[in-house]
C-alpha atoms as a PDB file:
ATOM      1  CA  UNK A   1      88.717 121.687 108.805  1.00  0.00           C
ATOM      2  CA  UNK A   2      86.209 118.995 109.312  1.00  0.00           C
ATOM      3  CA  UNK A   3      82.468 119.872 110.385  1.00  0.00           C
ATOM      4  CA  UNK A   4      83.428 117.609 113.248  1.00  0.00           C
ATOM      5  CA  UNK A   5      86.429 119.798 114.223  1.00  0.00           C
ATOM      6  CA  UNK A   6      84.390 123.077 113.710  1.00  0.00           C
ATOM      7  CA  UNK A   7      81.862 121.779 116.055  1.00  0.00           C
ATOM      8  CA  UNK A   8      84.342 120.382 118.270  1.00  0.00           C
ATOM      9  CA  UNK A   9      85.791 124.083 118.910  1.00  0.00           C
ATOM     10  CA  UNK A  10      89.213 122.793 117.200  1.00  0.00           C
ATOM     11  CA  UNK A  11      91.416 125.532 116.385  1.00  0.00           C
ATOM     12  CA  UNK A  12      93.465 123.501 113.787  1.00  0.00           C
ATOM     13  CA  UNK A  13      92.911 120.787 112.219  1.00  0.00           C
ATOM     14  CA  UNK A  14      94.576 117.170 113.135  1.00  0.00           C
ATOM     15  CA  UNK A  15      98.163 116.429 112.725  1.00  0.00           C
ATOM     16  CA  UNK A  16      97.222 112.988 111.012  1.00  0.00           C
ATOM     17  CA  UNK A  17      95.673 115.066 108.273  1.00  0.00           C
ATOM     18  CA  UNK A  18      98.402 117.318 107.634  1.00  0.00           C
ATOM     19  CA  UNK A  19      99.310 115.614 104.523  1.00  0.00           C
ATOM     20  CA  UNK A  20      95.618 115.898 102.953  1.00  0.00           C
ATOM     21  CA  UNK A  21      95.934 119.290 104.186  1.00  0.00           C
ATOM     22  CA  UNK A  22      98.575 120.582 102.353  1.00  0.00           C
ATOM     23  CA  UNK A  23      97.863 118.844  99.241  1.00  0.00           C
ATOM     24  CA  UNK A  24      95.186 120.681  99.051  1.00  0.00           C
ATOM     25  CA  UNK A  25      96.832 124.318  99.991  1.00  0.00           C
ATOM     26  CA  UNK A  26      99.367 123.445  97.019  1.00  0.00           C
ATOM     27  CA  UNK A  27      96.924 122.458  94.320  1.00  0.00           C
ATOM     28  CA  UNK A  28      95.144 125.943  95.266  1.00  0.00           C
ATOM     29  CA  UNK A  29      98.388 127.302  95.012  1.00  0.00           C
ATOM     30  CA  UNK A  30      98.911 125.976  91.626  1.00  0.00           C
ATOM     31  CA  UNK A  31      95.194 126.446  90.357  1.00  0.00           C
ATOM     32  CA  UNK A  32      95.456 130.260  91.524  1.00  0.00           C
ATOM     33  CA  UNK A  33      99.272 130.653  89.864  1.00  0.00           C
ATOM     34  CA  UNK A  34      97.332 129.194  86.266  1.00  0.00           C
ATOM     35  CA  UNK A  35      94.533 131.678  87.008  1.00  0.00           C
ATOM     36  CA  UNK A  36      97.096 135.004  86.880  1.00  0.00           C
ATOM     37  CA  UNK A  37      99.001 133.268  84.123  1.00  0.00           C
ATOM     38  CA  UNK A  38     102.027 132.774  86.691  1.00  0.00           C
ATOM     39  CA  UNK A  39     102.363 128.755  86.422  1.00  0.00           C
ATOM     40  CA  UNK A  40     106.068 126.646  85.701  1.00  0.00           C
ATOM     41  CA  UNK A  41     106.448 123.532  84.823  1.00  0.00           C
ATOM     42  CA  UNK A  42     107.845 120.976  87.254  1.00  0.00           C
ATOM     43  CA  UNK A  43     109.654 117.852  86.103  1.00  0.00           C
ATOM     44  CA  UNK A  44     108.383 116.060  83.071  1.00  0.00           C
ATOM     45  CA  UNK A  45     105.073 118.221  83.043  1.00  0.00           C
ATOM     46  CA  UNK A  46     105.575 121.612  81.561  1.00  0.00           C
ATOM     47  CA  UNK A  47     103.319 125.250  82.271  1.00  0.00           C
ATOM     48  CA  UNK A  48     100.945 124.507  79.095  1.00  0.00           C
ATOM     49  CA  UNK A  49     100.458 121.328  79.702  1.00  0.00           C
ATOM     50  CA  UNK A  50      99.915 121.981  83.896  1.00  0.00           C
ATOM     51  CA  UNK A  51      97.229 124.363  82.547  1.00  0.00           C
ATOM     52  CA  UNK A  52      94.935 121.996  81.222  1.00  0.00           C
ATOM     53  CA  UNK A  53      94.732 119.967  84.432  1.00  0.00           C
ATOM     54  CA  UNK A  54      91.476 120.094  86.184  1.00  0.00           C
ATOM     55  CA  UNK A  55      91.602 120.094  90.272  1.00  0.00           C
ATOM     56  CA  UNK A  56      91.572 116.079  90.036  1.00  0.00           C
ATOM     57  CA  UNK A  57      94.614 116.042  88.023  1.00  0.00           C
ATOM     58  CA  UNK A  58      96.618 118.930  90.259  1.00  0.00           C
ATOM     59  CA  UNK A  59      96.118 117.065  93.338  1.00  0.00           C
ATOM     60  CA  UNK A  60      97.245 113.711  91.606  1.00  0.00           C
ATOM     61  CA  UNK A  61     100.197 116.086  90.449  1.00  0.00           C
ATOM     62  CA  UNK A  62     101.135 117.659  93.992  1.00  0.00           C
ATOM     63  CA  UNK A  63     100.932 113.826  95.580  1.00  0.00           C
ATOM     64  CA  UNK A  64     103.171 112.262  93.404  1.00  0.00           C
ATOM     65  CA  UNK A  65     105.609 114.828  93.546  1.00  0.00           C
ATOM     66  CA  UNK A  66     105.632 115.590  97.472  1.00  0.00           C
ATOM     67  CA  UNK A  67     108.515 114.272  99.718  1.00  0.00           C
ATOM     68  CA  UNK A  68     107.832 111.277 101.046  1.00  0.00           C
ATOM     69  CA  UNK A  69     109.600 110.815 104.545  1.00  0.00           C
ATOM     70  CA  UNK A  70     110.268 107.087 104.691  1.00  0.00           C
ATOM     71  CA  UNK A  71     113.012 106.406 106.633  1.00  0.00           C
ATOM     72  CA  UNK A  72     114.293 103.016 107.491  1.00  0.00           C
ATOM     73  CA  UNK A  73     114.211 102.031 111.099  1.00  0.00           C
ATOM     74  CA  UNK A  74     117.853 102.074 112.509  1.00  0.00           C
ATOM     75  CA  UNK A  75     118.252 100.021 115.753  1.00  0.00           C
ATOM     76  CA  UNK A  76     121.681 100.693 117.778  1.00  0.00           C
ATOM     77  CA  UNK A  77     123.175  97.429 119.084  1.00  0.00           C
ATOM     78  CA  UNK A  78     125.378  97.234 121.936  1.00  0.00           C
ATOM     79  CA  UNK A  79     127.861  94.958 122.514  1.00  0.00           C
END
């Protein structure tokens, strides 16, 4: 949440974040898996090397790997 949203009285925070959002609940869900020693690789990066990423690096991680949902635009034409 946003100090704007807090003093807003927002419950939850905007739908246009929601990406931002959880980016960052999955790179604390990585960071806290390294912590107890729990962490797997993904892809091309395996668990040793995901251990020596800093925060920067885990949220660079989690972006490029989350679905992207780009659909193409599909117009129905009648004849």
């Amino acid at each position: 949440m946003t100090e704007d949203e807090v003093h807003e009285g927002i419950i939850y925070p905007s739908i246009s974040r929601i990406r931002d959002i959880t980016k960052e609940i999955a790179a604390a869900v990585i960071m806290e898996a390294i912590e107890e020693d729990l962490v797997a690789g993904y892809r091309d990066v395996d668990a040793r090397e995901l251990q020596k990423f800093n925060k920067e690096q885990i949220l660079e991680f989690v972006k490029n790997n989350m679905w992207d949902p780009d659909y193409p635009t599909v117009v129905y034409h009648q004849d």
